[in-house]
PDB file of N, CA and C in Angstrom:
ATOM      1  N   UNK A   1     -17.642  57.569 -60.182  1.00  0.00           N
ATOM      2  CA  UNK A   1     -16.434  56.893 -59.763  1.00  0.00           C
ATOM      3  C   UNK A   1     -15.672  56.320 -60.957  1.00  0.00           C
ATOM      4  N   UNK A   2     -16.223  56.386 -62.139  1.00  0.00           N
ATOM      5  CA  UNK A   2     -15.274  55.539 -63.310  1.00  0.00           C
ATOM      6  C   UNK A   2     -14.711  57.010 -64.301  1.00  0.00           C
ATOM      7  N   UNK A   3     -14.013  56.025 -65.206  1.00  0.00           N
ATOM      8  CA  UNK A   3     -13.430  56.971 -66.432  1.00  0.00           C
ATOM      9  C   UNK A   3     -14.546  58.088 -67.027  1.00  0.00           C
ATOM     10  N   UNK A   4     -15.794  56.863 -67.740  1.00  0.00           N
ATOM     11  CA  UNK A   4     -16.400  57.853 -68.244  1.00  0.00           C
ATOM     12  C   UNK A   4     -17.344  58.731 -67.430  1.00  0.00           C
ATOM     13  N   UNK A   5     -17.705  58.769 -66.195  1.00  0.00           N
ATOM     14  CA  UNK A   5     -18.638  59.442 -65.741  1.00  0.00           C
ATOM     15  C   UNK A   5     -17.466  60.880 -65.545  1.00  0.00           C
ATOM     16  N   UNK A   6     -15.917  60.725 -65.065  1.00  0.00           N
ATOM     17  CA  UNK A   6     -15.481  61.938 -64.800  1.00  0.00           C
ATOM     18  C   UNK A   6     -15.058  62.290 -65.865  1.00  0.00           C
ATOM     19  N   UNK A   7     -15.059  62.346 -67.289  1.00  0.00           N
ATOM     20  CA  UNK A   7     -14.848  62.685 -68.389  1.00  0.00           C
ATOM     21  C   UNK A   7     -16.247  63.442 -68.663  1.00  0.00           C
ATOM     22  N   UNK A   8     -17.487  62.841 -68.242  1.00  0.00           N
ATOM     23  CA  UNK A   8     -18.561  63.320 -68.265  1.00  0.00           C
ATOM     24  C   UNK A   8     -19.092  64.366 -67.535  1.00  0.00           C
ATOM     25  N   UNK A   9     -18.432  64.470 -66.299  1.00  0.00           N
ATOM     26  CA  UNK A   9     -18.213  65.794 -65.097  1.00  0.00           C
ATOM     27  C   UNK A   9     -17.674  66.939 -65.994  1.00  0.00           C
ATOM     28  N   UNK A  10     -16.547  66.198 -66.540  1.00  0.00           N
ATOM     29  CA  UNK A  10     -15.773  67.352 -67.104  1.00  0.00           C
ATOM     30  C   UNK A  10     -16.394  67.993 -68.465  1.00  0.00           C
ATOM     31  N   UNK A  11     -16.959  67.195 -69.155  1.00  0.00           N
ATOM     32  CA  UNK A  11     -17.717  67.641 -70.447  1.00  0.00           C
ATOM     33  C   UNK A  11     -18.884  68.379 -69.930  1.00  0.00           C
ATOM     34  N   UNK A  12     -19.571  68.568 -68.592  1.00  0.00           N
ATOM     35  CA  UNK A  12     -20.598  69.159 -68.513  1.00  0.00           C
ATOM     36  C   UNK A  12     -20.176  70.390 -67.796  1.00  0.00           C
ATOM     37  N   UNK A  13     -19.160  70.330 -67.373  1.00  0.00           N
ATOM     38  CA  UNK A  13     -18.321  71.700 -66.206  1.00  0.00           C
ATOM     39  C   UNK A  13     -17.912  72.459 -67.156  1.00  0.00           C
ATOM     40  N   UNK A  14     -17.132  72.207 -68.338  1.00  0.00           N
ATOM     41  CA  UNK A  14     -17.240  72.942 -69.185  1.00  0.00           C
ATOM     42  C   UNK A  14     -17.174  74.549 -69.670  1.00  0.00           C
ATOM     43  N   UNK A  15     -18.172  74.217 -69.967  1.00  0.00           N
ATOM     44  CA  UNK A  15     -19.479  75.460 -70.358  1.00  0.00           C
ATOM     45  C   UNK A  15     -19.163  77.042 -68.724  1.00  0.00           C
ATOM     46  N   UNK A  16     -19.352  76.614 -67.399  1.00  0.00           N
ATOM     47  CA  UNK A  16     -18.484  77.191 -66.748  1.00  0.00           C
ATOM     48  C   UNK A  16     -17.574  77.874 -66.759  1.00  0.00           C
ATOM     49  N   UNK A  17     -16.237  76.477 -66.850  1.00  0.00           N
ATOM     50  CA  UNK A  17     -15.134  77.286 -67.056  1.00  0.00           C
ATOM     51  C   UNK A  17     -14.636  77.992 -68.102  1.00  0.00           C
ATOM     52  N   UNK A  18     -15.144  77.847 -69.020  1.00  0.00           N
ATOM     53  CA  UNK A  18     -15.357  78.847 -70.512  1.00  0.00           C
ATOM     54  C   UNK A  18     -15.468  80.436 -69.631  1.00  0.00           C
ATOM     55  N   UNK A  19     -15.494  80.706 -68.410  1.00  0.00           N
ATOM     56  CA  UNK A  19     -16.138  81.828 -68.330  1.00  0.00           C
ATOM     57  C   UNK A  19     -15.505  82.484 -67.155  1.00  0.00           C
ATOM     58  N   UNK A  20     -14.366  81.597 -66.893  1.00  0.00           N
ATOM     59  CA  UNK A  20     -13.509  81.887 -66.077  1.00  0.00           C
ATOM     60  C   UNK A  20     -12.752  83.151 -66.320  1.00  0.00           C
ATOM     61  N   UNK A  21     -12.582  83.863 -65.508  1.00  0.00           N
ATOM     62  CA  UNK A  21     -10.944  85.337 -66.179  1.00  0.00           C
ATOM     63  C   UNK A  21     -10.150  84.247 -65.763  1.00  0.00           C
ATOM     64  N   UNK A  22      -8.624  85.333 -66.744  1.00  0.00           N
ATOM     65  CA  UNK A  22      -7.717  85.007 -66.628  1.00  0.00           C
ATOM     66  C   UNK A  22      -6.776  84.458 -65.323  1.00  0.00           C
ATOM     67  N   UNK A  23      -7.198  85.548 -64.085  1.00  0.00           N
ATOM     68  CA  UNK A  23      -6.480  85.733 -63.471  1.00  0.00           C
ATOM     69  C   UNK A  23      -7.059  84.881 -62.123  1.00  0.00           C
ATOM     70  N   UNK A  24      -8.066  84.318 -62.913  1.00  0.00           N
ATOM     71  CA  UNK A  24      -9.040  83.939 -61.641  1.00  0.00           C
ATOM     72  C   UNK A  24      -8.691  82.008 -61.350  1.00  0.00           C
ATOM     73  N   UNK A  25      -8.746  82.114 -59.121  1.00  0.00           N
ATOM     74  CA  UNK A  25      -8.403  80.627 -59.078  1.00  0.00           C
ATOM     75  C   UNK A  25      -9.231  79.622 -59.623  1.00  0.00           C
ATOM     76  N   UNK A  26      -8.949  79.210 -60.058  1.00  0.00           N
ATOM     77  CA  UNK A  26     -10.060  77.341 -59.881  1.00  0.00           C
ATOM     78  C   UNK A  26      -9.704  76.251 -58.705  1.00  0.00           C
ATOM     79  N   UNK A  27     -10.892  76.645 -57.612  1.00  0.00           N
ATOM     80  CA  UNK A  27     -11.043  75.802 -56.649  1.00  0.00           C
ATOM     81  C   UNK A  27     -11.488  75.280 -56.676  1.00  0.00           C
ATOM     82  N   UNK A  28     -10.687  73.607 -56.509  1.00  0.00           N
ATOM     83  CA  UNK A  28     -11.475  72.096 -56.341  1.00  0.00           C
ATOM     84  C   UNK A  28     -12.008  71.702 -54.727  1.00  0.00           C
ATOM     85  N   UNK A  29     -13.033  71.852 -54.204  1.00  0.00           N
ATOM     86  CA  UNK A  29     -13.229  71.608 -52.837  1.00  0.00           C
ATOM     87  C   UNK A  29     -13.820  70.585 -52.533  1.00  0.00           C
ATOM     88  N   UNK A  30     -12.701  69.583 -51.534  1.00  0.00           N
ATOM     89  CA  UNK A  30     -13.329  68.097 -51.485  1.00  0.00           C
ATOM     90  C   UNK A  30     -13.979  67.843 -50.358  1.00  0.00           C
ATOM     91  N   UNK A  31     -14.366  68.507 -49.501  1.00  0.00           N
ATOM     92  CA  UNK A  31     -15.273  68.885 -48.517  1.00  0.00           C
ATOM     93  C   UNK A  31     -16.147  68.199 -48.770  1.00  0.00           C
ATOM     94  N   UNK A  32     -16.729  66.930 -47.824  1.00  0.00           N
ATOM     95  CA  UNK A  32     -17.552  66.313 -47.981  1.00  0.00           C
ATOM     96  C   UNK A  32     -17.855  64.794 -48.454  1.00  0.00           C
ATOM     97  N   UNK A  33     -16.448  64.626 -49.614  1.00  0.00           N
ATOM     98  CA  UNK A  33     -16.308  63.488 -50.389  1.00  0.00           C
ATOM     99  C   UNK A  33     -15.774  62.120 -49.507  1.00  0.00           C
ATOM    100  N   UNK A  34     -16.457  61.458 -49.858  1.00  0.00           N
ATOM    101  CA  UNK A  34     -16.515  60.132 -48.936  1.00  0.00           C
ATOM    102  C   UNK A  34     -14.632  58.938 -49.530  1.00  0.00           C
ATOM    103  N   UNK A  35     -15.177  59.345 -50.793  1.00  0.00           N
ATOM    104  CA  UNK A  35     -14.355  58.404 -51.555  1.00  0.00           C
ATOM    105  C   UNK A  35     -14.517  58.917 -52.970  1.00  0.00           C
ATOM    106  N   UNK A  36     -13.089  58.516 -53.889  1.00  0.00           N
ATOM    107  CA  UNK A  36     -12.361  59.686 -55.008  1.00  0.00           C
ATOM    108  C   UNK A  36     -11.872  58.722 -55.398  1.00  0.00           C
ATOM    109  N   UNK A  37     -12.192  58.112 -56.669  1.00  0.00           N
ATOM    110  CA  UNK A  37     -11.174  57.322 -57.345  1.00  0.00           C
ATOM    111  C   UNK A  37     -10.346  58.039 -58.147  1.00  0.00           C
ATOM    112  N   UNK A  38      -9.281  56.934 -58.643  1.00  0.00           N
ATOM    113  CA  UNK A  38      -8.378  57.602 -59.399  1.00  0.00           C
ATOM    114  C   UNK A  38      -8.880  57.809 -60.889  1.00  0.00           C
ATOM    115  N   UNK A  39      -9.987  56.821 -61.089  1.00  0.00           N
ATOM    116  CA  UNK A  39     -10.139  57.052 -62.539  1.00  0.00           C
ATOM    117  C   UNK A  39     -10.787  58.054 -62.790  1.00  0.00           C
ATOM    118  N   UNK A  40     -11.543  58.673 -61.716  1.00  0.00           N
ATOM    119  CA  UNK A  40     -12.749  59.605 -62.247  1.00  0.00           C
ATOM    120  C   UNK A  40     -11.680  60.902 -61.857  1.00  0.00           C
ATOM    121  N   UNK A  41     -10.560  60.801 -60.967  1.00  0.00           N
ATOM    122  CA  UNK A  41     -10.146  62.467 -61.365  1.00  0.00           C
ATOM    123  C   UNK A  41      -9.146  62.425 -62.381  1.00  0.00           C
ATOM    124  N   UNK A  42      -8.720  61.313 -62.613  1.00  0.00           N
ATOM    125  CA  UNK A  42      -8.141  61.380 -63.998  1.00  0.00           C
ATOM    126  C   UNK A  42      -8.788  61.799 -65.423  1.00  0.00           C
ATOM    127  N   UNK A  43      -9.311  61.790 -65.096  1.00  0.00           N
ATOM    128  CA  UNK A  43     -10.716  62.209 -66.598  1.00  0.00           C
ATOM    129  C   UNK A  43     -11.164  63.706 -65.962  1.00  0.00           C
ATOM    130  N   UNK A  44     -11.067  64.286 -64.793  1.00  0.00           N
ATOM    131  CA  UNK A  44     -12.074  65.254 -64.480  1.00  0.00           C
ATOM    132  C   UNK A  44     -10.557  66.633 -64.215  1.00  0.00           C
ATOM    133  N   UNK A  45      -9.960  65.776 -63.095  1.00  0.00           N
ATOM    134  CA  UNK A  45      -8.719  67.243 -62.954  1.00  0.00           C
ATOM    135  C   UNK A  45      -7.405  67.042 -64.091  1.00  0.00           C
ATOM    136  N   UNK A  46      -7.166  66.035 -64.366  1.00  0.00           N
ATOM    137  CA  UNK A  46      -6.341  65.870 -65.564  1.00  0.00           C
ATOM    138  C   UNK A  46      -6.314  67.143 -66.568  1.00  0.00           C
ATOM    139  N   UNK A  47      -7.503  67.061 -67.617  1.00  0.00           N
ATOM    140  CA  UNK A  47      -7.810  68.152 -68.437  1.00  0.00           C
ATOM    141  C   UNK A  47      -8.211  69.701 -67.569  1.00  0.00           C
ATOM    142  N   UNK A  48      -8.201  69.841 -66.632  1.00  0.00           N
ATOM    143  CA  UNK A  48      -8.756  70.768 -65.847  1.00  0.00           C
ATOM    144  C   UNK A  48      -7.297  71.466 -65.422  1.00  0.00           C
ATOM    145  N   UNK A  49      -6.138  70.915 -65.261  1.00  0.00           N
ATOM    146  CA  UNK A  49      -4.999  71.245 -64.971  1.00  0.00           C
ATOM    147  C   UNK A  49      -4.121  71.864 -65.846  1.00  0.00           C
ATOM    148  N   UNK A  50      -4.367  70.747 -67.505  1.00  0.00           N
ATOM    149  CA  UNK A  50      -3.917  71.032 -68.431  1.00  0.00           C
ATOM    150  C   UNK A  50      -4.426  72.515 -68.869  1.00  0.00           C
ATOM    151  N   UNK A  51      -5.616  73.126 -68.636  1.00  0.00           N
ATOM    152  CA  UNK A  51      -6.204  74.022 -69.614  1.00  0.00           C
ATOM    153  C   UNK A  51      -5.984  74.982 -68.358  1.00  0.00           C
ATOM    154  N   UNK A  52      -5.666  74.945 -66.892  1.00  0.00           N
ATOM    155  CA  UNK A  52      -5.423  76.178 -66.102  1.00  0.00           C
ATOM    156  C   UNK A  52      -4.296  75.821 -65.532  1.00  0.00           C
ATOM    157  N   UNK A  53      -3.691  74.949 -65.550  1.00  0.00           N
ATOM    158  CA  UNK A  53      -2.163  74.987 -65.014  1.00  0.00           C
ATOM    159  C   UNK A  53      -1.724  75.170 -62.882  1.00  0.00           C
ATOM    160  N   UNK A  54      -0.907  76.349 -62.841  1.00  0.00           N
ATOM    161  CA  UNK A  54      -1.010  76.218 -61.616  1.00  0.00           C
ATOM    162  C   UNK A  54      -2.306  77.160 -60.883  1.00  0.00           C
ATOM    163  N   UNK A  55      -2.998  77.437 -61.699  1.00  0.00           N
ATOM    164  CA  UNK A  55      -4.091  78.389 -60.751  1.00  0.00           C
ATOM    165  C   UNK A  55      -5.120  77.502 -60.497  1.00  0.00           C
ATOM    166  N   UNK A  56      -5.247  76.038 -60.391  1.00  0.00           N
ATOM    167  CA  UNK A  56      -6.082  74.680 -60.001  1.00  0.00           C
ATOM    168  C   UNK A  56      -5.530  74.952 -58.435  1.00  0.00           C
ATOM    169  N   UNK A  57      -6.231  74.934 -57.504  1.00  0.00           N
ATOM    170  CA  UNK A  57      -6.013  74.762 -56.259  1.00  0.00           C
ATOM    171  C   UNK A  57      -7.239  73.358 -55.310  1.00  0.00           C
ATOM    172  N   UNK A  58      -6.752  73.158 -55.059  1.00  0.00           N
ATOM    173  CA  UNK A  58      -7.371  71.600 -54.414  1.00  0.00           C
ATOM    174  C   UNK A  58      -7.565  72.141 -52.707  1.00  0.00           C
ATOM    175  N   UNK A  59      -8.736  72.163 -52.413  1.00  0.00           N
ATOM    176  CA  UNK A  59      -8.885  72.475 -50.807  1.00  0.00           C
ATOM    177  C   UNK A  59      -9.684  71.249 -50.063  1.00  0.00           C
ATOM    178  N   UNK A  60      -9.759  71.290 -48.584  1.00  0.00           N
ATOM    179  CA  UNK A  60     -10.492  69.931 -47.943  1.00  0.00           C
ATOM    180  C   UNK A  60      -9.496  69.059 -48.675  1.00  0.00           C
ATOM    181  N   UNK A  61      -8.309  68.497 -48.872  1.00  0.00           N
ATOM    182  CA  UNK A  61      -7.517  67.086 -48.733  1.00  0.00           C
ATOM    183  C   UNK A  61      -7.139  66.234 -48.084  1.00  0.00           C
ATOM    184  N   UNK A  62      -7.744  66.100 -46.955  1.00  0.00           N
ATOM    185  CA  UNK A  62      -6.993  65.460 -45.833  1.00  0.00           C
ATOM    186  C   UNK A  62      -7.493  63.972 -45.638  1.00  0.00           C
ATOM    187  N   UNK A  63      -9.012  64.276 -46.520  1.00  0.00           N
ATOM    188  CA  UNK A  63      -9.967  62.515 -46.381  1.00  0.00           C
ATOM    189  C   UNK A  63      -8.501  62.044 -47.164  1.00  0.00           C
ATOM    190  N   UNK A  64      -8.243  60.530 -46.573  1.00  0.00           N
ATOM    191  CA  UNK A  64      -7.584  59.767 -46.875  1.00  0.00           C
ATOM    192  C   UNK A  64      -7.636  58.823 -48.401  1.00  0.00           C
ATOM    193  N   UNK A  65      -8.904  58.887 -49.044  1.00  0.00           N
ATOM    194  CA  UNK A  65      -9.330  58.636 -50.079  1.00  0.00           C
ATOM    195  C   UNK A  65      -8.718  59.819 -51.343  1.00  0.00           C
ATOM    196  N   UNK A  66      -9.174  61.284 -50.765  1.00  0.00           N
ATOM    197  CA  UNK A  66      -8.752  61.839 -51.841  1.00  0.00           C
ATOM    198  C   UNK A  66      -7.109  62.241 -51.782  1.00  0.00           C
ATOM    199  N   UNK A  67      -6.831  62.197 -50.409  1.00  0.00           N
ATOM    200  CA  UNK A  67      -5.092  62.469 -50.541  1.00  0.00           C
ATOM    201  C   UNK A  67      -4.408  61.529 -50.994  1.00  0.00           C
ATOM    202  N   UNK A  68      -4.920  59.861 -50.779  1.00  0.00           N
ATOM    203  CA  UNK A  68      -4.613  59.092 -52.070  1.00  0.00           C
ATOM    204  C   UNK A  68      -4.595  58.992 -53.228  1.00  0.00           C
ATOM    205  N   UNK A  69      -5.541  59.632 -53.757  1.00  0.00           N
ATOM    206  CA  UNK A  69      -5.987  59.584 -54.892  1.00  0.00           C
ATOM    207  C   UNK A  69      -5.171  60.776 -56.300  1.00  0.00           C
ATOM    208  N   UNK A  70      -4.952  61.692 -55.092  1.00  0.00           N
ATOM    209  CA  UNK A  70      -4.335  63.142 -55.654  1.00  0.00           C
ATOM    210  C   UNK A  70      -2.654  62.607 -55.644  1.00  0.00           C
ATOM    211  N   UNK A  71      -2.154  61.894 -54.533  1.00  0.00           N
ATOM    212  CA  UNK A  71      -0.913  61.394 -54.907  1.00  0.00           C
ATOM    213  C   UNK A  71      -0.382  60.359 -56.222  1.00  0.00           C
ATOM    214  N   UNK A  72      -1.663  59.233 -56.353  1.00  0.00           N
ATOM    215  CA  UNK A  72      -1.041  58.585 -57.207  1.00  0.00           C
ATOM    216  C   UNK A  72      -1.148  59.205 -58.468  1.00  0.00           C
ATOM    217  N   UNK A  73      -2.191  60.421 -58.578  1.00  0.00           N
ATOM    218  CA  UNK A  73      -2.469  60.758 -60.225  1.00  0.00           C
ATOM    219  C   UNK A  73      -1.032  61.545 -60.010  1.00  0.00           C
ATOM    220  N   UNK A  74      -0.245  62.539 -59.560  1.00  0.00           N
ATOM    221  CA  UNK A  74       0.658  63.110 -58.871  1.00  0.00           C
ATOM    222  C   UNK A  74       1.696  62.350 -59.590  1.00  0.00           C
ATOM    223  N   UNK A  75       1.966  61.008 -58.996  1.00  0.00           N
ATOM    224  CA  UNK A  75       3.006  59.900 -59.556  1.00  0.00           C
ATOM    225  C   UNK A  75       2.996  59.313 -60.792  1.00  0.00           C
ATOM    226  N   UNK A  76       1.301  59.672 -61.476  1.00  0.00           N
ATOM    227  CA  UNK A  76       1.150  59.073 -62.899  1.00  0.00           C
ATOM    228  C   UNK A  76       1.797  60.004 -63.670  1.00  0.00           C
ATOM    229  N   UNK A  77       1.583  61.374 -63.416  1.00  0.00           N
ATOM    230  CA  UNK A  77       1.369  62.390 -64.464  1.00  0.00           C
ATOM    231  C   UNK A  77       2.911  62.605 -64.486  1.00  0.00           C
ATOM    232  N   UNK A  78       3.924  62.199 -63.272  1.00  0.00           N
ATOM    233  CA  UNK A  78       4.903  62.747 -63.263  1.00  0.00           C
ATOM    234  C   UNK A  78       5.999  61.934 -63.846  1.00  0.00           C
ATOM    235  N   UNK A  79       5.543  60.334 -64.464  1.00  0.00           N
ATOM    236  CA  UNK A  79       6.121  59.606 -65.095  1.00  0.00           C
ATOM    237  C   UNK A  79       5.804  59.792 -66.969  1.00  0.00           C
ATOM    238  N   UNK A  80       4.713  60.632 -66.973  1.00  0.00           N
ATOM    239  CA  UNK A  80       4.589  61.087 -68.330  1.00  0.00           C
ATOM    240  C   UNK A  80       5.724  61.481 -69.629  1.00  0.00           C
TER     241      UNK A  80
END
């Protein structure tokens, strides 16, 4: 749930997406997730967006936690 643990998601996912094709989606599936802070997907889909752009697809959004959560990073990134 904090900065460094989803910086730490992301430093260990990694290795993975190193191995991605080009052409291929990256699906985030929140299926299941109780609760999504903002800090930990800021550290985790932040750089994950940056390095695949629009082929990041986000599925299961509807928990109220993560459709919050996806809006305000949404409103952060878009004041950048």
């Amino acid at each position: 749930m904090s900065r460094p643990a989803g910086k730490e998601a992301f430093l260990g996912f990694s290795p993975i997406l190193a191995e991605v094709k080009d052409s291929e989606p990256i699906e985030v599936d929140f299926e299941g997730v109780v609760a999504f802070s903002p800090s930990w997907g800021a550290e985790f889909l932040e750089p994950l967006t940056e390095k695949f752009g629009n082929r990041v697809v986000y599925l299961n959004t509807k928990n109220p936690s993560v459709k919050a959560t996806l809006e305000l990073l949404k409103e952060i990134n878009s004041k950048k």
